[in-house]
C-alpha atoms as a PDB file:
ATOM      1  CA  UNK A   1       0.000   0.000   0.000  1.00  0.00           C
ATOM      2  CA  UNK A   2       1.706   3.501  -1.243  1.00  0.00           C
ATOM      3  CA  UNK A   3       1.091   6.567   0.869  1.00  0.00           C
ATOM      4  CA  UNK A   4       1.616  10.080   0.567  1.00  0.00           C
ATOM      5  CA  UNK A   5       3.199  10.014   4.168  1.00  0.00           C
ATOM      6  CA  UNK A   6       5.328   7.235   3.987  1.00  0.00           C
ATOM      7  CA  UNK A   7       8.814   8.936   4.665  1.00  0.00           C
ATOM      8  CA  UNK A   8       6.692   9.940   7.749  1.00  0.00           C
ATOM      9  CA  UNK A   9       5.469   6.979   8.519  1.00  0.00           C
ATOM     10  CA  UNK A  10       8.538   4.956   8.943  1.00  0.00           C
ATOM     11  CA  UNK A  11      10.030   7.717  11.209  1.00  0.00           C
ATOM     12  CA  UNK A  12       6.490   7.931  13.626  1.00  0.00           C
ATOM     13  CA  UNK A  13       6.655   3.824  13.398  1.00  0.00           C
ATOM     14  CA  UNK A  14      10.463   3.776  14.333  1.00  0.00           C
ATOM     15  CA  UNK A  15       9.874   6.258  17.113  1.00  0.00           C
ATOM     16  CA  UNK A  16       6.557   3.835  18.465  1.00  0.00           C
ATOM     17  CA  UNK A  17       9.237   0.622  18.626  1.00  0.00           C
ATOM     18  CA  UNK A  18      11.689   2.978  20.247  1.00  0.00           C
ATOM     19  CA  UNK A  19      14.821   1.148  21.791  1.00  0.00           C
ATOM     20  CA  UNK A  20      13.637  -2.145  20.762  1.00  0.00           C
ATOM     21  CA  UNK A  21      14.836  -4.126  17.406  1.00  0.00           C
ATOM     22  CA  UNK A  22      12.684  -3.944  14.681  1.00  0.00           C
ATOM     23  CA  UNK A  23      12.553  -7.453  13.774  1.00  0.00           C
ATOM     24  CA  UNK A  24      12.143  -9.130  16.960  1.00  0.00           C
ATOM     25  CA  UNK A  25       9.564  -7.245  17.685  1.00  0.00           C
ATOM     26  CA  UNK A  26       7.705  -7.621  14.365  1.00  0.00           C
ATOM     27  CA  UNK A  27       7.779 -11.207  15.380  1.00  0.00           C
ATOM     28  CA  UNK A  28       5.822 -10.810  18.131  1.00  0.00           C
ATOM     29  CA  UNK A  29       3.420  -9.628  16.164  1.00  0.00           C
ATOM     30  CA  UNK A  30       3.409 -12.207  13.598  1.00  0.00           C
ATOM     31  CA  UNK A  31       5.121 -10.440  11.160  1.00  0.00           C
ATOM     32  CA  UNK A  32       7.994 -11.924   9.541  1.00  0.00           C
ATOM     33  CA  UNK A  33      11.595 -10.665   8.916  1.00  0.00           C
ATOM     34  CA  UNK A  34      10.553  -9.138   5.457  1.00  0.00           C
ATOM     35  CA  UNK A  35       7.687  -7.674   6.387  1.00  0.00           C
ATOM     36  CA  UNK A  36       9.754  -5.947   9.262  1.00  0.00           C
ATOM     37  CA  UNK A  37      12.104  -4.747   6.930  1.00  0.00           C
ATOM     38  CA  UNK A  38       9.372  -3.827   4.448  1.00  0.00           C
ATOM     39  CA  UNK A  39       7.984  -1.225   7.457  1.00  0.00           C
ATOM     40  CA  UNK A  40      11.589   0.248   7.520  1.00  0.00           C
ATOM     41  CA  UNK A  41      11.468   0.839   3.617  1.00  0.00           C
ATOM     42  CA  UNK A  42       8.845   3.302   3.296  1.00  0.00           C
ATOM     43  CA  UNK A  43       5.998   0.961   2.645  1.00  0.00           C
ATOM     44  CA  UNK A  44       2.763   1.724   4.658  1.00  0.00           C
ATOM     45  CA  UNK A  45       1.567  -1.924   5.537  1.00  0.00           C
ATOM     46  CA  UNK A  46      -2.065  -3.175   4.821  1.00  0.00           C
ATOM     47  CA  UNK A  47      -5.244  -2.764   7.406  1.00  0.00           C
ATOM     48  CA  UNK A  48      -4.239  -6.328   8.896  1.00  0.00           C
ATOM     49  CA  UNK A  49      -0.828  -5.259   9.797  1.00  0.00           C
ATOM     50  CA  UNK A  50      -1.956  -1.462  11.124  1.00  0.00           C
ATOM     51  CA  UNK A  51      -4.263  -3.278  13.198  1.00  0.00           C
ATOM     52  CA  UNK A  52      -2.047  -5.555  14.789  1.00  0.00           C
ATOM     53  CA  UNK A  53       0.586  -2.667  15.439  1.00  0.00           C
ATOM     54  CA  UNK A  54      -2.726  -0.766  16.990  1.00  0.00           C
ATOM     55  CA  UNK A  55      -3.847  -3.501  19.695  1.00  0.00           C
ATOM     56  CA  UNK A  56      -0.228  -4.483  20.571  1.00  0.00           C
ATOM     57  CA  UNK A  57       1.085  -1.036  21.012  1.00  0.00           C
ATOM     58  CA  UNK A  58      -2.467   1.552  21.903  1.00  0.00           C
ATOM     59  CA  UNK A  59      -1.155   3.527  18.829  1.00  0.00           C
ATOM     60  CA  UNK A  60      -2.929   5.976  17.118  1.00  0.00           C
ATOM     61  CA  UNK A  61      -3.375   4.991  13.761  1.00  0.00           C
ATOM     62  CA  UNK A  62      -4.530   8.751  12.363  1.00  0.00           C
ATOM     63  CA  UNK A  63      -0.830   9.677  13.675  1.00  0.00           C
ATOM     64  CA  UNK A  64       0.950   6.655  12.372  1.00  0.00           C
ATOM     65  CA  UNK A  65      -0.387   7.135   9.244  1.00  0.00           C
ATOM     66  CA  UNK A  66      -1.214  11.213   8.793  1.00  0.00           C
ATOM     67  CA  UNK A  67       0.986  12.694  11.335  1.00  0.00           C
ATOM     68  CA  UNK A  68      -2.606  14.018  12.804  1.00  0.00           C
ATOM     69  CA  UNK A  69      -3.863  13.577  16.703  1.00  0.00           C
ATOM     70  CA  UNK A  70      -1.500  12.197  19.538  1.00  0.00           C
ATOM     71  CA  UNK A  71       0.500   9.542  19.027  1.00  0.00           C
ATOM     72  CA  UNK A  72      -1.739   7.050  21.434  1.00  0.00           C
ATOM     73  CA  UNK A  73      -5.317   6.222  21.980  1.00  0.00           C
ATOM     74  CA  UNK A  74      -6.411   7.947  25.422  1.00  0.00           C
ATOM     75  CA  UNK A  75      -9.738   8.658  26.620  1.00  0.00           C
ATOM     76  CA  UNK A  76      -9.461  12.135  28.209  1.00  0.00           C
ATOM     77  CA  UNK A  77     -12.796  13.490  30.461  1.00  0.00           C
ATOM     78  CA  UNK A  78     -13.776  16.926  31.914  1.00  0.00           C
ATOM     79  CA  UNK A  79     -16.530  15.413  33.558  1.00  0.00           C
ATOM     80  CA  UNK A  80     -15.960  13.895  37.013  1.00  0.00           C
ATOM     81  CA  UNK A  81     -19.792  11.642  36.808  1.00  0.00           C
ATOM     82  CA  UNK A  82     -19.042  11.050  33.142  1.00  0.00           C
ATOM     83  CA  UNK A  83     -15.357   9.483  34.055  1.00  0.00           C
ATOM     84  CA  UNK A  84     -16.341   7.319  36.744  1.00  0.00           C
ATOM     85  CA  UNK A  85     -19.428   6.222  35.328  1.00  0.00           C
ATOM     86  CA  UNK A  86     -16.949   4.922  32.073  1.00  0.00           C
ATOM     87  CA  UNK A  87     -14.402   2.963  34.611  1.00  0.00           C
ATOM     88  CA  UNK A  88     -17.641   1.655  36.406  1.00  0.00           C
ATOM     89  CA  UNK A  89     -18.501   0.386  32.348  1.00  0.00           C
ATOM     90  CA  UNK A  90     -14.346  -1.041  32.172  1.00  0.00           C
ATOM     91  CA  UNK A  91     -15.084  -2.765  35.214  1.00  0.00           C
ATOM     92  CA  UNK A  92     -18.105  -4.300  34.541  1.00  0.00           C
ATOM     93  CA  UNK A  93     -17.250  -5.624  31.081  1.00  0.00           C
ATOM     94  CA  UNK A  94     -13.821  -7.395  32.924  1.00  0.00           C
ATOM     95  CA  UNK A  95     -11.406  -8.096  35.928  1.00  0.00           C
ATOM     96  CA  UNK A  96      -8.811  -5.331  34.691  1.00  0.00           C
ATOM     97  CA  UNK A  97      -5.393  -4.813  36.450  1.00  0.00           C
ATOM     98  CA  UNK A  98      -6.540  -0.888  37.207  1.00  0.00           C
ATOM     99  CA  UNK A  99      -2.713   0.847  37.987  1.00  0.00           C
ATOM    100  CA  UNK A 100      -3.898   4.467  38.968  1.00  0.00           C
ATOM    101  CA  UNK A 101      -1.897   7.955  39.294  1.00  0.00           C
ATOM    102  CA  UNK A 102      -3.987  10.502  41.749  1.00  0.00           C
ATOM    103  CA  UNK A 103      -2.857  13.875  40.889  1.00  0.00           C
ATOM    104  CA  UNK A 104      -3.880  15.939  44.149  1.00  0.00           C
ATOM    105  CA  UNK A 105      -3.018  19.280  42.690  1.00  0.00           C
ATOM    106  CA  UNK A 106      -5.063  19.056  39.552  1.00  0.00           C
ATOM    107  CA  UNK A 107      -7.915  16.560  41.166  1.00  0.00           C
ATOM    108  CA  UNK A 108      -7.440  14.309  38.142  1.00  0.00           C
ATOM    109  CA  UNK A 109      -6.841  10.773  38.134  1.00  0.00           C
ATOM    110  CA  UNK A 110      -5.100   8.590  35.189  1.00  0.00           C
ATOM    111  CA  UNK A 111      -5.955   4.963  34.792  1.00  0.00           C
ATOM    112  CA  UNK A 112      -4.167   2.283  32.622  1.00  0.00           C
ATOM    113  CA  UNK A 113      -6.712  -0.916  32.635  1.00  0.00           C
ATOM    114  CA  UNK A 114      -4.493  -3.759  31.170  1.00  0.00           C
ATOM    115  CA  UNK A 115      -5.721  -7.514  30.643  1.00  0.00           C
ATOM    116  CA  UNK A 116      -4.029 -10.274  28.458  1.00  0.00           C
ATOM    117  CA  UNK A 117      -5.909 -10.712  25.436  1.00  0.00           C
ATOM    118  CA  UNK A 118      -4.947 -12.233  21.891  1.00  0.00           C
ATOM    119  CA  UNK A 119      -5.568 -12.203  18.056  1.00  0.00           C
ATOM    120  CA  UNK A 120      -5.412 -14.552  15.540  1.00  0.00           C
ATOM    121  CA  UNK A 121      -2.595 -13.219  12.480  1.00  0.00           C
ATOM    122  CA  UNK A 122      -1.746 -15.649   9.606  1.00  0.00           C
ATOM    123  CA  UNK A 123      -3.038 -18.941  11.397  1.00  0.00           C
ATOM    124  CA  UNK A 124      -1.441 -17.800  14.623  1.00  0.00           C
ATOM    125  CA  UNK A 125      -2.283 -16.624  17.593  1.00  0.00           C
ATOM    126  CA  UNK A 126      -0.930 -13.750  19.352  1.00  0.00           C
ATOM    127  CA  UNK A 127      -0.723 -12.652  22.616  1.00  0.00           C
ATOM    128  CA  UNK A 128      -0.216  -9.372  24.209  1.00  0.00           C
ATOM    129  CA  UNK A 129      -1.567  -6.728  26.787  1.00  0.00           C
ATOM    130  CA  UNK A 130      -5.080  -4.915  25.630  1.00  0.00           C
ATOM    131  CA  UNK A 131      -4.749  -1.600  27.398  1.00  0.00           C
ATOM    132  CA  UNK A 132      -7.346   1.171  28.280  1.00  0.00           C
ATOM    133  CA  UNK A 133      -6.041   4.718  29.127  1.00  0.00           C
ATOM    134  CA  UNK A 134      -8.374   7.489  30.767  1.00  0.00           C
ATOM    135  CA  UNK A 135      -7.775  10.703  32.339  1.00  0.00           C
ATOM    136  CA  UNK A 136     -10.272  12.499  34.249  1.00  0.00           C
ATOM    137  CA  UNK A 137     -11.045  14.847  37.053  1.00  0.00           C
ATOM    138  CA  UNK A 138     -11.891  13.188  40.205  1.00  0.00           C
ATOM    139  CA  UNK A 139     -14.426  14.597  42.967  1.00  0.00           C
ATOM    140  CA  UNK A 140     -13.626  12.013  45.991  1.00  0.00           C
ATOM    141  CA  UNK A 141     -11.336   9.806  45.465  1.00  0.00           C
ATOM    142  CA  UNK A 142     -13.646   7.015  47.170  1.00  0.00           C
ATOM    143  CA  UNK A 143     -15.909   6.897  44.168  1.00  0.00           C
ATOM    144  CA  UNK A 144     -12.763   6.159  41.967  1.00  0.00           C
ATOM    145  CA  UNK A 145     -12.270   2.926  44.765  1.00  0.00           C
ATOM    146  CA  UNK A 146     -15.757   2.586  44.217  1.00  0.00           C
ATOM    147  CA  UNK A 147     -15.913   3.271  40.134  1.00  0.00           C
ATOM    148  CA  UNK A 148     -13.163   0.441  40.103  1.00  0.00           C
ATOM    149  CA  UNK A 149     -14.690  -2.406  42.100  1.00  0.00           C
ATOM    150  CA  UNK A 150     -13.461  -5.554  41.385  1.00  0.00           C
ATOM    151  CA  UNK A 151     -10.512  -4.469  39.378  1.00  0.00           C
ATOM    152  CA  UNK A 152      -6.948  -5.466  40.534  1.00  0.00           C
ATOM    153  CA  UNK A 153      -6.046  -1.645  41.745  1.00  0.00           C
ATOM    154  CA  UNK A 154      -2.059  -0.713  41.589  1.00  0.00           C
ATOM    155  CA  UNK A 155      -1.470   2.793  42.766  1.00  0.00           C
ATOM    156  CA  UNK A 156       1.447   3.738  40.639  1.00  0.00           C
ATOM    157  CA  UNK A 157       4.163   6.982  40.536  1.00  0.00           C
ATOM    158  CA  UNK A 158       4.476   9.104  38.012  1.00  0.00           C
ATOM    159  CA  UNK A 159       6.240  12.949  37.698  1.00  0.00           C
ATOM    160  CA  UNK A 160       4.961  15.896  36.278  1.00  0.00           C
ATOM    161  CA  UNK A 161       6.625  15.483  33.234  1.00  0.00           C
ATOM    162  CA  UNK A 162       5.362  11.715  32.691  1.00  0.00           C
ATOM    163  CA  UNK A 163       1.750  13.372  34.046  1.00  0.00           C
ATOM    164  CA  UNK A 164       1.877  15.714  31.305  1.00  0.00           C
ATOM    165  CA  UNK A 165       3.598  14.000  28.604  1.00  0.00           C
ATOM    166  CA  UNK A 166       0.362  11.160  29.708  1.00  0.00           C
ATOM    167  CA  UNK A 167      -2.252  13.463  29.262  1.00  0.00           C
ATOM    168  CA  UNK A 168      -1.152  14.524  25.923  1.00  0.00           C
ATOM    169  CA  UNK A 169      -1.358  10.908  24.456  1.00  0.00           C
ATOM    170  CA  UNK A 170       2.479  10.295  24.450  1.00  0.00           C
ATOM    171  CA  UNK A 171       2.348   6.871  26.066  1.00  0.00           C
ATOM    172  CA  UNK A 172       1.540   3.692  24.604  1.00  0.00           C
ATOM    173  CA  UNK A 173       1.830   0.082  25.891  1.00  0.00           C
ATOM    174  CA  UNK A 174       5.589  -0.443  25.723  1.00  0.00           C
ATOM    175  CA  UNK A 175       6.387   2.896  27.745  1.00  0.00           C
ATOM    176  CA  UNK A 176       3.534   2.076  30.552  1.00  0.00           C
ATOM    177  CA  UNK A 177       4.261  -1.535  30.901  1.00  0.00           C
ATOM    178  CA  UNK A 178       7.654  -2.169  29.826  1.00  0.00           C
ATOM    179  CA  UNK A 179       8.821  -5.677  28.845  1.00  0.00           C
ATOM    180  CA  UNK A 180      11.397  -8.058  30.108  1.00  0.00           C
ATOM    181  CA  UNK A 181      14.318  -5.588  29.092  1.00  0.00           C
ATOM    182  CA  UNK A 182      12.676  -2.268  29.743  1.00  0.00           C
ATOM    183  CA  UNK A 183      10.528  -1.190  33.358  1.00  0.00           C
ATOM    184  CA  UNK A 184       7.326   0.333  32.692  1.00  0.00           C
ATOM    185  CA  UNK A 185       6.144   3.721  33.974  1.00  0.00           C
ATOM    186  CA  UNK A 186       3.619   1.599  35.672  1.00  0.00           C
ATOM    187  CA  UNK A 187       6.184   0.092  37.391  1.00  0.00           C
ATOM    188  CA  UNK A 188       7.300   3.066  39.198  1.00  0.00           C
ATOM    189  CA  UNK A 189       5.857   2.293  42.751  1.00  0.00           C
ATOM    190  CA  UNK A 190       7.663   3.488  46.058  1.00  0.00           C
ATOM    191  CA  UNK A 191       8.265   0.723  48.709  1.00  0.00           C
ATOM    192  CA  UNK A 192       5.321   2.202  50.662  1.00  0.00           C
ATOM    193  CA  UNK A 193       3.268   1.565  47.466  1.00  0.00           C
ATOM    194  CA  UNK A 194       3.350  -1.727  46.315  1.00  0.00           C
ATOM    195  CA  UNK A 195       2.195  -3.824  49.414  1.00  0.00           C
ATOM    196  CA  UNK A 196      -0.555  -0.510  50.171  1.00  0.00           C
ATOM    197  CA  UNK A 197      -4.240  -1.190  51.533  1.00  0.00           C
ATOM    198  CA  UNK A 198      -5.960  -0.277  48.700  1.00  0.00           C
ATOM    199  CA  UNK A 199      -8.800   1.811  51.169  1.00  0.00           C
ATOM    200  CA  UNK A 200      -6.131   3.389  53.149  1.00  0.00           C
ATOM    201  CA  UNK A 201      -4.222   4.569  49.791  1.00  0.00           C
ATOM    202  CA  UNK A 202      -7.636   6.349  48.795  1.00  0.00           C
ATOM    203  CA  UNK A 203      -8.317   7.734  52.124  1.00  0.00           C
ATOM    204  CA  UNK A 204      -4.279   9.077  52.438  1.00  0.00           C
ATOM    205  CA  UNK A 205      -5.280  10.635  48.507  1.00  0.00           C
ATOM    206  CA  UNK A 206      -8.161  12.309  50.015  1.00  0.00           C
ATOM    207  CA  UNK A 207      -6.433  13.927  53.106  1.00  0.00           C
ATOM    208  CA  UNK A 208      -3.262  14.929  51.199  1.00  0.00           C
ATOM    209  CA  UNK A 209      -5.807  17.107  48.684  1.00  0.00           C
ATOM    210  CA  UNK A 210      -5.789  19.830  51.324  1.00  0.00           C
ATOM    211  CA  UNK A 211      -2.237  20.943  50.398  1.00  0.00           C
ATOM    212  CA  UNK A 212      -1.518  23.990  49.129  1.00  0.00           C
ATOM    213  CA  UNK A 213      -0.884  24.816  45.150  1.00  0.00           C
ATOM    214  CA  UNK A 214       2.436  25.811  44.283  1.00  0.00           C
ATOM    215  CA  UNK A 215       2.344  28.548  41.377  1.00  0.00           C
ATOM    216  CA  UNK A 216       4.523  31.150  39.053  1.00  0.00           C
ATOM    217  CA  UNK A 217       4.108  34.901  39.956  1.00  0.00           C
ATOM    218  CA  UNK A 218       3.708  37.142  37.153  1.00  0.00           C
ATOM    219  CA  UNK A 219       7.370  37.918  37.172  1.00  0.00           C
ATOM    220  CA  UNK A 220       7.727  34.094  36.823  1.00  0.00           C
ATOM    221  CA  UNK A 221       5.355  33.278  34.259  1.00  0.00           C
ATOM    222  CA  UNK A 222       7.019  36.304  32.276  1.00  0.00           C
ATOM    223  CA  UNK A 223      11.051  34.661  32.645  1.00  0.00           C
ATOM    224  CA  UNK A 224       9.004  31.380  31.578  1.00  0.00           C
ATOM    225  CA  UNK A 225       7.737  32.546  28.550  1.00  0.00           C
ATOM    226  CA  UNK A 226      10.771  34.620  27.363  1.00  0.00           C
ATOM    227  CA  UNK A 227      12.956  31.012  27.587  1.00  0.00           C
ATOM    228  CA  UNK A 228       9.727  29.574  25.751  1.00  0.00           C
ATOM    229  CA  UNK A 229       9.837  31.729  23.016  1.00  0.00           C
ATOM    230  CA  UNK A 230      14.009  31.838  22.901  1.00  0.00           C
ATOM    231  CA  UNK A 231      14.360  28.183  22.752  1.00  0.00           C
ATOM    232  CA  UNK A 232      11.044  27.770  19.888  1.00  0.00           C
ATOM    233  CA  UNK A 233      13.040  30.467  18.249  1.00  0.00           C
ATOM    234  CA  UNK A 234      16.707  28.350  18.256  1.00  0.00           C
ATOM    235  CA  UNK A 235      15.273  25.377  17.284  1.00  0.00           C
ATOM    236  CA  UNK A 236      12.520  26.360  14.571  1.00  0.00           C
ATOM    237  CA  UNK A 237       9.556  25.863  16.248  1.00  0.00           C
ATOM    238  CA  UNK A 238       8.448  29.208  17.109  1.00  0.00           C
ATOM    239  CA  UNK A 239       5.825  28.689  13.771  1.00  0.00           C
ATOM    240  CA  UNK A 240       4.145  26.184  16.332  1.00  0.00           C
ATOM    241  CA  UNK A 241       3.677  27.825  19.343  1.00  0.00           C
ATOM    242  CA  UNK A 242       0.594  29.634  19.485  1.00  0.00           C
ATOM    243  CA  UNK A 243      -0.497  31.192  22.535  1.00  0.00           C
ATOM    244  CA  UNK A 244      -2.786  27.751  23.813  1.00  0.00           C
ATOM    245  CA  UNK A 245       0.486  25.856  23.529  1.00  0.00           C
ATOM    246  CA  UNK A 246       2.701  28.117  25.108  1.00  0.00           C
ATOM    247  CA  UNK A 247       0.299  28.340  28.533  1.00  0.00           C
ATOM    248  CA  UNK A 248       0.010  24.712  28.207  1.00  0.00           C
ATOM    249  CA  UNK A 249       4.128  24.940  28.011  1.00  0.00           C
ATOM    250  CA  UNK A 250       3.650  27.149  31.505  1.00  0.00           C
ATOM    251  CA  UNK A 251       1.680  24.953  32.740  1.00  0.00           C
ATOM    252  CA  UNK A 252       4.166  21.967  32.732  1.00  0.00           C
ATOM    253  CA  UNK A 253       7.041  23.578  34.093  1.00  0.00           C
ATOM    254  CA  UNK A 254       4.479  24.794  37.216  1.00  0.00           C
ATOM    255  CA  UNK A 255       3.887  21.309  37.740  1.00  0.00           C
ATOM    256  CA  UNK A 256       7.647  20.929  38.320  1.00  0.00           C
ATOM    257  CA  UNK A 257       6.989  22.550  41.530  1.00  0.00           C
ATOM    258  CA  UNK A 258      10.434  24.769  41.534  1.00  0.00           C
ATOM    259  CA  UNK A 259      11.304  28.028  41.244  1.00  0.00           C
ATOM    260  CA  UNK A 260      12.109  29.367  37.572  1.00  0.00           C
ATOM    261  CA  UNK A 261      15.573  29.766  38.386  1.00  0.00           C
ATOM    262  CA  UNK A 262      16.241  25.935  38.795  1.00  0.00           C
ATOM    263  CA  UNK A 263      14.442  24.906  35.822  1.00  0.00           C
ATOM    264  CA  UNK A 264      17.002  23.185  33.647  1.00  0.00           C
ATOM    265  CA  UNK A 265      17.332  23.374  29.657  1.00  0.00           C
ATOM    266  CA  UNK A 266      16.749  19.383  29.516  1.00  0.00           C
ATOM    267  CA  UNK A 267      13.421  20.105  31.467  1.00  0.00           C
ATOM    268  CA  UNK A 268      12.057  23.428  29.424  1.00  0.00           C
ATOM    269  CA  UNK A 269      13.194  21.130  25.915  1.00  0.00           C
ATOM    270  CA  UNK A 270      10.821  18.046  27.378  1.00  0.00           C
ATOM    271  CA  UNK A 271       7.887  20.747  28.380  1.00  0.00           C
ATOM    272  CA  UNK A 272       8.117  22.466  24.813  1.00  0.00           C
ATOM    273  CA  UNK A 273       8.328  19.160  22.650  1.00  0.00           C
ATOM    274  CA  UNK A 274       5.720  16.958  24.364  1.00  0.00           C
ATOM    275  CA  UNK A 275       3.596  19.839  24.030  1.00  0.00           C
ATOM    276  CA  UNK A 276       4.486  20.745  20.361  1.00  0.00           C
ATOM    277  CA  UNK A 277       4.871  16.464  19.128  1.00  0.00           C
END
């Protein structure tokens, strides 16, 4: 199949694969040494192929194939009633692994349901980890407990930068759960984490809420955007910074939760590509 992205393509498929080897992973898949190669050659694959690389790896397929939306599948709410009322529906329909990130400054809550499931490619069957990813605001964090009944809860870590680089659809399956050579951002768990009581972990979520905000001044949010613009401007990129990306820039670097002054170039670079991907 020929496509009028394909140079594209390759480079959005390479980055998906990441640190792995191209043709051992194809092979998990079901795909065979050619066709691996094939995908490095600037040949879009057919729909079975696409849909394989979709349920193994939570891509996007508008973005592997146009370049258009994020780069994963993530179901992103506003609605606190509308996002627990859709993990109730996860829960219901099967006994998910639910890891969960509580975000006590912005009230939201993401969730990575993960089951084994398996397809049949060629004659063969394959297995691999379905995944569901939702982000949503949370009112109490008992009803998310509650929302999640009979799911396998993991409270899992995650930094600012992970929080915002999840909420903007840059994670797929092999970044949250890893594989035998690489640990998963799911993974991430403190020591006081990974043996918690699930009801105690909610109740701890709801206490620690009361803490205070930390936030730029002006004068901050000012220094911020100057080193915005400088750095868009250095690397070509200032064409895609419009005023909606450059708060949501802000944003990121607030989450950081240190002063201006400490922010480092490696740190402003993350902020201004996930947000500009």
């Amino acid at each position: 199949m020929h496509h009028s992205h394909e140079n594209e393509f390759t480079a959005r498929l390479e980055w998906v694969v990441a640190d792995r080897k191209i043709t051992p992973w194809a092979k998990k898949l079901g795909l065979s040494s050619g066709t691996a190669a094939r995908l490095l050659s600037n040949v879009v694959p057919g729909t079975d192929i696409l849909t394989a690389i979709m349920r193994t790896e939570h891509v996007n397929l508008n973005w592997l194939l146009e370049g258009k939306g994020s780069p994963f599948m993530l179901d992103s709410y506003t609605d606190a009633a509308e996002f627990e009322n859709m993990l109730r529906v996860h829960a219901q329909d099967a006994p998910y692994d639910a890891y969960i990130n509580m975000n006590e400054r912005s009230h939201t809550t993401a969730v990575i349901l993960v089951q084994p499931a398996s397809y049949e490619f060629k004659g063969k069957k394959i297995d691999y980890n379905h995944i569901e990813t939702l982000l949503g605001p949370y009112d109490n964090p008992q009803v998310i407990s509650a929302a999640l009944t009979g799911c396998n809860i993991k409270p899992f870590e995650m930094s600012a930068l992970n929080a915002s680089a999840f909420g903007r659809g840059q994670f797929g399956t092999y970044k949250l759960l890893g594989d035998h050579n690489h640990k998963g951002l799911v993974n991430n768990c403190s020591t006081n984490v990974i043996n918690v009581d699930i009801s105690n972990f909610f109740n701890k979520v709801e206490n620690d809420s009361t803490t205070g905000f930390f936030t730029f001044s002006m004068d901050d949010k000012l220094e911020v955007l100057n080193k915005i613009i400088d750095f868009a401007e250095q690397y070509d990129l200032a064409d895609k910074l419009d005023k909606k990306t450059k708060l949501e820039v802000v944003e990121t670097l607030e989450e950081m939760h240190k002063p201006v002054s400490q922010i480092t170039p490696t740190e402003l670079e993350f902020a201004i590509r996930a947000s500009v991907h």
